[in-house]
Protein backbone atom coordinates (compact mmCIF):
# COMPACT_ATOMS: atom_id res chain seq x y z
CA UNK A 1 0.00 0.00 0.00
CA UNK A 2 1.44 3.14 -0.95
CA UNK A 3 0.12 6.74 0.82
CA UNK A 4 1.15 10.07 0.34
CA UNK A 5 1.66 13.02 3.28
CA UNK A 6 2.21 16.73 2.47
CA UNK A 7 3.65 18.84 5.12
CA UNK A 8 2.31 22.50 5.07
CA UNK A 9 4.99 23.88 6.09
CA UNK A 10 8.83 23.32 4.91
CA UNK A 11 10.19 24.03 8.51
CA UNK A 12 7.96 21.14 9.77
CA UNK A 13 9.63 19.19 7.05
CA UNK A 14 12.89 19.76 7.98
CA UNK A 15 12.62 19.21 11.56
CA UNK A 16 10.63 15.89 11.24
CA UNK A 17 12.87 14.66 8.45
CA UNK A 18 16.37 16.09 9.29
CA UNK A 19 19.08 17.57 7.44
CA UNK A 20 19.02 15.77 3.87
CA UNK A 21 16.39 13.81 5.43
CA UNK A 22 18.76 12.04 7.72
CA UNK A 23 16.00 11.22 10.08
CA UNK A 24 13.92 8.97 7.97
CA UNK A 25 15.90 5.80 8.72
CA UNK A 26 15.13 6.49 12.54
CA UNK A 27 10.98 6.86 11.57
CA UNK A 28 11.27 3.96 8.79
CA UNK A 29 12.42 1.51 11.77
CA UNK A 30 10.26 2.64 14.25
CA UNK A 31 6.94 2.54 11.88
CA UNK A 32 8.09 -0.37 9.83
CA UNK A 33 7.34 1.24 6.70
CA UNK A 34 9.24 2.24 3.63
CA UNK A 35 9.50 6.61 3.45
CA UNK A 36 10.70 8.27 0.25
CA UNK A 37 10.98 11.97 0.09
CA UNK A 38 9.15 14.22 -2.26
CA UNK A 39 9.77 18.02 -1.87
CA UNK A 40 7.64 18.80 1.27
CA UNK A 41 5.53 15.15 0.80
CA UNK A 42 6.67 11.76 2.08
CA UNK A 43 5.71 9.01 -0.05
CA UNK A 44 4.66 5.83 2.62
CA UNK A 45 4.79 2.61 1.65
CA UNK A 46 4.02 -0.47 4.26
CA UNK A 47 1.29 -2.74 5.00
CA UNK A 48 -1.79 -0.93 5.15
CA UNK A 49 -2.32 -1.05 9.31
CA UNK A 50 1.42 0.10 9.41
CA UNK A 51 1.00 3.29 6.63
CA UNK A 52 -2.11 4.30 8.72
CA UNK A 53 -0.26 4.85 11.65
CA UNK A 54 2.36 6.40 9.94
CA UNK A 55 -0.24 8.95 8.58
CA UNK A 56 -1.76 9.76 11.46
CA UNK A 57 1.26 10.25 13.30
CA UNK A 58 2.64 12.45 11.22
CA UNK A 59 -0.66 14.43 11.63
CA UNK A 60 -0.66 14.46 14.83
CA UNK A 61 2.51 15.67 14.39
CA UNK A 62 1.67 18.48 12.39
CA UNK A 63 -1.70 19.13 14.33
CA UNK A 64 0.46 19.55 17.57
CA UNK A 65 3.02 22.27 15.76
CA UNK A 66 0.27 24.31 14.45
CA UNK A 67 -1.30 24.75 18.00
CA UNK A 68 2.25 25.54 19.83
CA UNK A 69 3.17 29.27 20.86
CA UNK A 70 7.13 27.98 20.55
CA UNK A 71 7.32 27.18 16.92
CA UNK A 72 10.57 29.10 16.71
CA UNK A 73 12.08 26.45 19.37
CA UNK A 74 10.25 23.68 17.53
CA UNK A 75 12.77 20.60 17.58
CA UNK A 76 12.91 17.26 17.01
CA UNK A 77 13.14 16.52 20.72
CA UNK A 78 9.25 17.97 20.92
CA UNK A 79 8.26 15.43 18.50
CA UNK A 80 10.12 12.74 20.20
CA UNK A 81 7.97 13.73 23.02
CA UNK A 82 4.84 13.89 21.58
CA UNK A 83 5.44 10.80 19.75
CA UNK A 84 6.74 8.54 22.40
CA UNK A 85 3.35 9.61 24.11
CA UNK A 86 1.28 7.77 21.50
CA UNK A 87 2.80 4.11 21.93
CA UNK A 88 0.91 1.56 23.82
CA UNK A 89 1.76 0.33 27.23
CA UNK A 90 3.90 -2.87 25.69
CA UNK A 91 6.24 0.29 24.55
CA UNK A 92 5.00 -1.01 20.42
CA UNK A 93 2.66 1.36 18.14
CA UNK A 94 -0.76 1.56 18.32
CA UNK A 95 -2.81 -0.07 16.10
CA UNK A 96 -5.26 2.52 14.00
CA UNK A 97 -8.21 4.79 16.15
CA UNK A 98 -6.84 2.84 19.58
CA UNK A 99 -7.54 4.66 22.30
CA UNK A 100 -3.43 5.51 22.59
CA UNK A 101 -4.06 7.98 20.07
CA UNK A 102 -6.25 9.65 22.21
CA UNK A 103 -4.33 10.00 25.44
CA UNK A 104 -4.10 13.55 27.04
CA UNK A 105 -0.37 13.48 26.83
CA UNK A 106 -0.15 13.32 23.35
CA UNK A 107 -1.94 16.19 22.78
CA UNK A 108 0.36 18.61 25.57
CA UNK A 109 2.09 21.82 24.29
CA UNK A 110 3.42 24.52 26.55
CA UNK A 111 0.55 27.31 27.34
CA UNK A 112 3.14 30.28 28.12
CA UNK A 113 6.83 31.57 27.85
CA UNK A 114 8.70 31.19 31.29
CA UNK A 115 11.15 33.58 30.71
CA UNK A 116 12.79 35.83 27.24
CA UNK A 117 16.54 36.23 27.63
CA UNK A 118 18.40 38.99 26.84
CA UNK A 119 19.65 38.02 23.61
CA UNK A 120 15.09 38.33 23.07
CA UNK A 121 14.82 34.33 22.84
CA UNK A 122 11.68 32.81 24.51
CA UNK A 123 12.61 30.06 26.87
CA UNK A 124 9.02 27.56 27.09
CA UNK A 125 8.98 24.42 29.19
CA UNK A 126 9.82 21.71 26.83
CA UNK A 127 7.76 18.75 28.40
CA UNK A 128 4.24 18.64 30.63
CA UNK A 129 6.92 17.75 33.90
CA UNK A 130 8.88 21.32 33.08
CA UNK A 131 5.82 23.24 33.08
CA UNK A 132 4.40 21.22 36.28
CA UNK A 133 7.39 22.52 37.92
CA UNK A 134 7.21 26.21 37.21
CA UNK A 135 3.48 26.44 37.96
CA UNK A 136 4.75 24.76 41.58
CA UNK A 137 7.57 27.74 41.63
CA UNK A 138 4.79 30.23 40.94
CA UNK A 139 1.89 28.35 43.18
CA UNK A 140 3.78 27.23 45.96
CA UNK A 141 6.08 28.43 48.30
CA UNK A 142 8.63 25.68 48.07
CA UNK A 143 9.23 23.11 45.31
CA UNK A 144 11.45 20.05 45.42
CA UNK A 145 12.66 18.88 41.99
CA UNK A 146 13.96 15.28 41.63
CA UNK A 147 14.98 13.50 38.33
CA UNK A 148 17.95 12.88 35.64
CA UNK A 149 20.78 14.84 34.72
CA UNK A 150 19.74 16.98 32.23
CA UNK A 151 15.87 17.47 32.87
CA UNK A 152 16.39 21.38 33.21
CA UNK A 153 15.78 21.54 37.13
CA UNK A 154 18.32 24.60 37.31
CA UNK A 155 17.88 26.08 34.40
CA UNK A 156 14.10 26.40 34.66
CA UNK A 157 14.31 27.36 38.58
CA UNK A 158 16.87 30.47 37.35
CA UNK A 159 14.75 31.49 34.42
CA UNK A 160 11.61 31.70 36.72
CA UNK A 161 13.46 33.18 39.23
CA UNK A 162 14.76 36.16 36.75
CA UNK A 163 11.23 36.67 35.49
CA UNK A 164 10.18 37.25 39.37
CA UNK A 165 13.20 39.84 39.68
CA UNK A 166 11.99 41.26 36.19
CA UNK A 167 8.68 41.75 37.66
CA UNK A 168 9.24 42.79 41.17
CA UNK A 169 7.76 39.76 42.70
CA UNK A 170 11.37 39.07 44.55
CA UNK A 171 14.08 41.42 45.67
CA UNK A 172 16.68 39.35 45.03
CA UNK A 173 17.88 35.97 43.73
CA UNK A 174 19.85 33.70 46.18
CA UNK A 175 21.89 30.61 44.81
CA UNK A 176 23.82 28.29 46.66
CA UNK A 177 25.00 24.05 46.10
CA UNK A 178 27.33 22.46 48.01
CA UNK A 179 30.40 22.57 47.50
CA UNK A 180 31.28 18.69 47.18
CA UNK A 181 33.83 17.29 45.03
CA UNK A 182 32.58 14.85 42.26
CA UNK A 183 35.05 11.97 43.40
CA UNK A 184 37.89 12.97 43.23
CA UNK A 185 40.24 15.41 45.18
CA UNK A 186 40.72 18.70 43.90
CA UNK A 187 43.10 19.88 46.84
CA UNK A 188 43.75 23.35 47.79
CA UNK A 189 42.07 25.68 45.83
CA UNK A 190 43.91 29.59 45.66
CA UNK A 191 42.20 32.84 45.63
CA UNK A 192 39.56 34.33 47.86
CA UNK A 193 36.41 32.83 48.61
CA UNK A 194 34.49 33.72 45.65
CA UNK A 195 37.59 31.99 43.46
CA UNK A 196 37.56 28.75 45.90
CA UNK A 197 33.47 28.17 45.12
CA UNK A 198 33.75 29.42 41.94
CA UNK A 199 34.23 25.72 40.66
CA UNK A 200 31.90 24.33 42.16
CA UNK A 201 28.90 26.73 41.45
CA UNK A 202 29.69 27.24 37.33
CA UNK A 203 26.65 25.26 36.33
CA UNK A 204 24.64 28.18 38.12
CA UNK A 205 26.99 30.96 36.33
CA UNK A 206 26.39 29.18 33.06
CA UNK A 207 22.64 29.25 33.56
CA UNK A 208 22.31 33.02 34.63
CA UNK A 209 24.59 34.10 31.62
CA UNK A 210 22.23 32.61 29.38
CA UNK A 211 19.17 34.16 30.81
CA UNK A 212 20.16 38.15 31.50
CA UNK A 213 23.91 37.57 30.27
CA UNK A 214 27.26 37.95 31.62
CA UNK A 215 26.94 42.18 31.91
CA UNK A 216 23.63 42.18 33.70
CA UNK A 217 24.95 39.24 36.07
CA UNK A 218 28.31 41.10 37.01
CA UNK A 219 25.95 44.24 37.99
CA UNK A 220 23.79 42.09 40.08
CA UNK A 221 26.51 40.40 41.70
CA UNK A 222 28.09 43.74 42.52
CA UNK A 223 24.86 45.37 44.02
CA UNK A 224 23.79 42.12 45.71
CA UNK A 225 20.48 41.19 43.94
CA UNK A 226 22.07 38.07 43.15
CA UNK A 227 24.19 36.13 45.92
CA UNK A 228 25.72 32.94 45.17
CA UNK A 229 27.38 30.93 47.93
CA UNK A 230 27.90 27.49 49.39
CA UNK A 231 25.13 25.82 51.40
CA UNK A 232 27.42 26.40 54.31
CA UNK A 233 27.04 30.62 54.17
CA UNK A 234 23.21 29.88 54.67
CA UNK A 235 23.65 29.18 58.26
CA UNK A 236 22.05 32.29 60.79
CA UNK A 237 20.41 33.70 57.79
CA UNK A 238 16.68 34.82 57.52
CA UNK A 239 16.11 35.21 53.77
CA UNK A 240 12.86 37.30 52.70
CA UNK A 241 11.78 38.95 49.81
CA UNK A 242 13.99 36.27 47.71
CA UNK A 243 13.89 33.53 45.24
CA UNK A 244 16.03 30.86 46.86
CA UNK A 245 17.77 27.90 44.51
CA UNK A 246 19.68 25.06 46.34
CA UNK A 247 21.03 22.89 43.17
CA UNK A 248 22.62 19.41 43.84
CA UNK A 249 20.19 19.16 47.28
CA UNK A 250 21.41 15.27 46.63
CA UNK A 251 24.98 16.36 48.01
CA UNK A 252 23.48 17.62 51.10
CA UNK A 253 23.17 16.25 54.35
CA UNK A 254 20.01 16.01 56.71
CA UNK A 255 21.16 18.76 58.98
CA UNK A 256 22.20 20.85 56.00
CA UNK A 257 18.48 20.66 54.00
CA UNK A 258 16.82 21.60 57.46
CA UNK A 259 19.37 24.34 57.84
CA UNK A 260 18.42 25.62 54.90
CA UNK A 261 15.00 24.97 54.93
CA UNK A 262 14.24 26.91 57.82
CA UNK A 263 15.92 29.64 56.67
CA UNK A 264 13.13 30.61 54.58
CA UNK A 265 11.41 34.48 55.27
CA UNK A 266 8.40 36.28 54.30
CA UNK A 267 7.63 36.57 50.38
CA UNK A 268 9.82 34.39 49.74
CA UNK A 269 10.08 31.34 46.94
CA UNK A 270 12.24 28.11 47.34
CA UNK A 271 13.53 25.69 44.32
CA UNK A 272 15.09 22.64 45.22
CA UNK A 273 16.90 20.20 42.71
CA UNK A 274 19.04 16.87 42.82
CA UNK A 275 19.43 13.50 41.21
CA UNK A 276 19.11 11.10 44.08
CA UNK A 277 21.66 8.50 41.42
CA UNK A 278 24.37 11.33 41.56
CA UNK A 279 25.00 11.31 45.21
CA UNK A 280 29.38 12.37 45.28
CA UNK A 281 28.53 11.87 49.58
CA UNK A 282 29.95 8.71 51.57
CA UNK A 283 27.03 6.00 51.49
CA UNK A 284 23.59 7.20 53.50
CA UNK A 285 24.70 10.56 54.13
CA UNK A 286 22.73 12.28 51.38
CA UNK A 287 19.31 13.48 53.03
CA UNK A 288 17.32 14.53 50.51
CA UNK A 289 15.13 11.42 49.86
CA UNK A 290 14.45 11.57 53.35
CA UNK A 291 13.63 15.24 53.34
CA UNK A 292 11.09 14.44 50.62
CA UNK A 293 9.31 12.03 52.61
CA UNK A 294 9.35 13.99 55.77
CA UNK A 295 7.46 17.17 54.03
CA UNK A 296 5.14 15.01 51.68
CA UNK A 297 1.79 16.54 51.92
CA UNK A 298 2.83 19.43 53.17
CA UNK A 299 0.40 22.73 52.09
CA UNK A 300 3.11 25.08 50.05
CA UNK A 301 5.46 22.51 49.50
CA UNK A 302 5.15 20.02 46.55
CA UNK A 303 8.04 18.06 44.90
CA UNK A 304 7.82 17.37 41.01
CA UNK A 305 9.48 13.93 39.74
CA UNK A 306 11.13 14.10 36.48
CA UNK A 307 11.91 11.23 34.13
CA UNK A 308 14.11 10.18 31.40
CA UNK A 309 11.41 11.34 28.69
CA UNK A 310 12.03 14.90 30.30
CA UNK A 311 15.91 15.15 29.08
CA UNK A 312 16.28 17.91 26.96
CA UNK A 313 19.83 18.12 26.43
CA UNK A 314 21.06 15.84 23.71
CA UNK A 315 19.89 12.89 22.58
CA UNK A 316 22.38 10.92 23.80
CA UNK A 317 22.05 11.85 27.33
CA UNK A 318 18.77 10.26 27.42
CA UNK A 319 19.96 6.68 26.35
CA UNK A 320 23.21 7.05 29.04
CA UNK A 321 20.74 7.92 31.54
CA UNK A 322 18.36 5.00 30.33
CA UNK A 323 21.47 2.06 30.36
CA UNK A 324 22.62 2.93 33.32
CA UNK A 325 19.06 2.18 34.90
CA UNK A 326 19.28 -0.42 33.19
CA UNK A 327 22.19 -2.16 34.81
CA UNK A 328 21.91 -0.76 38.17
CA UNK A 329 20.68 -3.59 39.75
CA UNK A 330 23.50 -5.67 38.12
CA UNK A 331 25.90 -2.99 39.73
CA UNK A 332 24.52 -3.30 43.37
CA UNK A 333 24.94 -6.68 43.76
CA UNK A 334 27.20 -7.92 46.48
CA UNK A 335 30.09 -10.70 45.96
């Protein structure tokens, strides 16, 4: 059986099928049918069960694009999404009109910009997870982030945090992470305090650069609307009229997260992020699974779990993240 689909628009085209249509192996194994390209069209050949699906994902595809306020950030990672979202619970493709065609996820595109960077690009949540988490930033007055390297925990908690500044919802934006070493020993470090953290706290530099840039940062540093500092410089603090972010919370103690927990003042908004499978602490130190279970149902506090179909960086993060799940069980056996 042979089908034809027409793409209305050429950008759709390109990000669907790749550069010179690289992509089409990738859709021909995954669909089991045969695609040949024809200007904007794709010519579909298959079994007739296997081109239907293949033309009505492709217009779901298309349906989904046409509805999205971010089609200058369209990418092929937001059809990934919307795509994986469609298979049935045996991880296989629907058959025709199933009822995984019609599930609520499929159908999910981002309903408002978080943030628009100096450099006048509009940062949206990529995935229904991302924009979970900065309605909790906006709704409640602390939210706990868990998942994968790579989900945008930081980078979303910054941008929302920069919009609050922008709009004069917070005073000032307050970053801190422990300062633990990744496994291995980095030894004395020279300079003065700002040059000792500075190592340790470039993920957060990298992420503020992006949003405002590295001339509106520097000024903010200087007049102390933005602080950044080890967990440890929290201690005896009261911290109101800010937008707190603790990143790596899965390097931090017990003591530590209800140190800096309770430092929390009036007006105030608190993002916390870790990956509880990156813990750099000796073995049952880290306490942030058990913070998460001690303020579970908490009014004002809500934690949002991400998962490996919420990796945004590159592709290939998501299958390192995936194989080492994979074989974890094979790693924690004991001899």
């Amino acid at each position: 059986m042979d089908e034809s689909f027409t793409f209305q628009e050429e950008s759709l085209y390109q990000t669907v099928c790749g550069i010179g249509d690289s992509k089409l192996p990738l859709w021909e194994s995954r669909l089991n049918v045969k695609l040949i390209p024809r200007g904007k069209s794709l010519i579909i050949q298959g079994s007739s069960d296997h081109v239907q699906v293949a033309l009505d994902t492709f217009q779901k595809v298309e349906e989904n694009f046409k509805r999205r306020p971010d089609k200058s950030e369209y990418s092929f990672f937001d059809i990934d999404y919307l795509v994986n979202k469609v298979k049935d619970s045996s991880g296989g493709w629907p058959t025709p009109g199933s009822p995984d065609f019609q599930k609520e996820g499929e159908t999910w595109t981002p309903k408002d910009k978080i943030f628009v960077t100096f450099k006048g690009k509009p940062i949206f949540p990529r995935t229904k997870n991302q924009e979970s988490f900065v309605d909790s930033l906006h709704k409640n007055y602390i939210t706990i982030a868990m998942g994968p390297a790579g989900t945008g925990k930081t980078f979303l908690s910054i941008a929302t945090a920069c919009r609050m500044m922008q709009t004069g919802e917070v005073d000032r934006l307050i970053l801190t992470r422990p300062a633990v070493e990744a496994g291995e020993n980095l030894g004395f470090l020279p300079g003065d305090l700002t040059q000792k953290v500075n190592p340790y706290l470039r993920p957060i530099y990298d992420a503020l650069h992006e949003c405002i840039g590295f001339e509106k940062t520097s000024e903010y540093l200087q007049v102390g609307k933005i602080e950044i500092a080890p967990i440890a410089f929290m201690r005896g603090r009261t911290l109101s009229h800010s937008f707190i972010i603790l990143d790596e919370a899965q390097n931090c103690t017990l003591p530590q997260l209800k140190m800096f927990l309770t430092r929390f003042g009036k007006n105030s908004k608190m993002a916390i992020s870790g990956d509880a499978t990156q813990i750099d602490l000796a073995h049952g130190r880290s306490g942030l699974e058990k913070t998460v279970y001690t303020l579970r149902n908490l009014n004002g506090i809500e934690t949002i779990f991400f998962g490996r179909e919420d990796i945004t960086r590159h592709p290939i993060v998501e299958s390192i993240v995936r194989r080492f799940e994979e074989n974890e069980s094979l790693f924690n056996k004991k001899p």
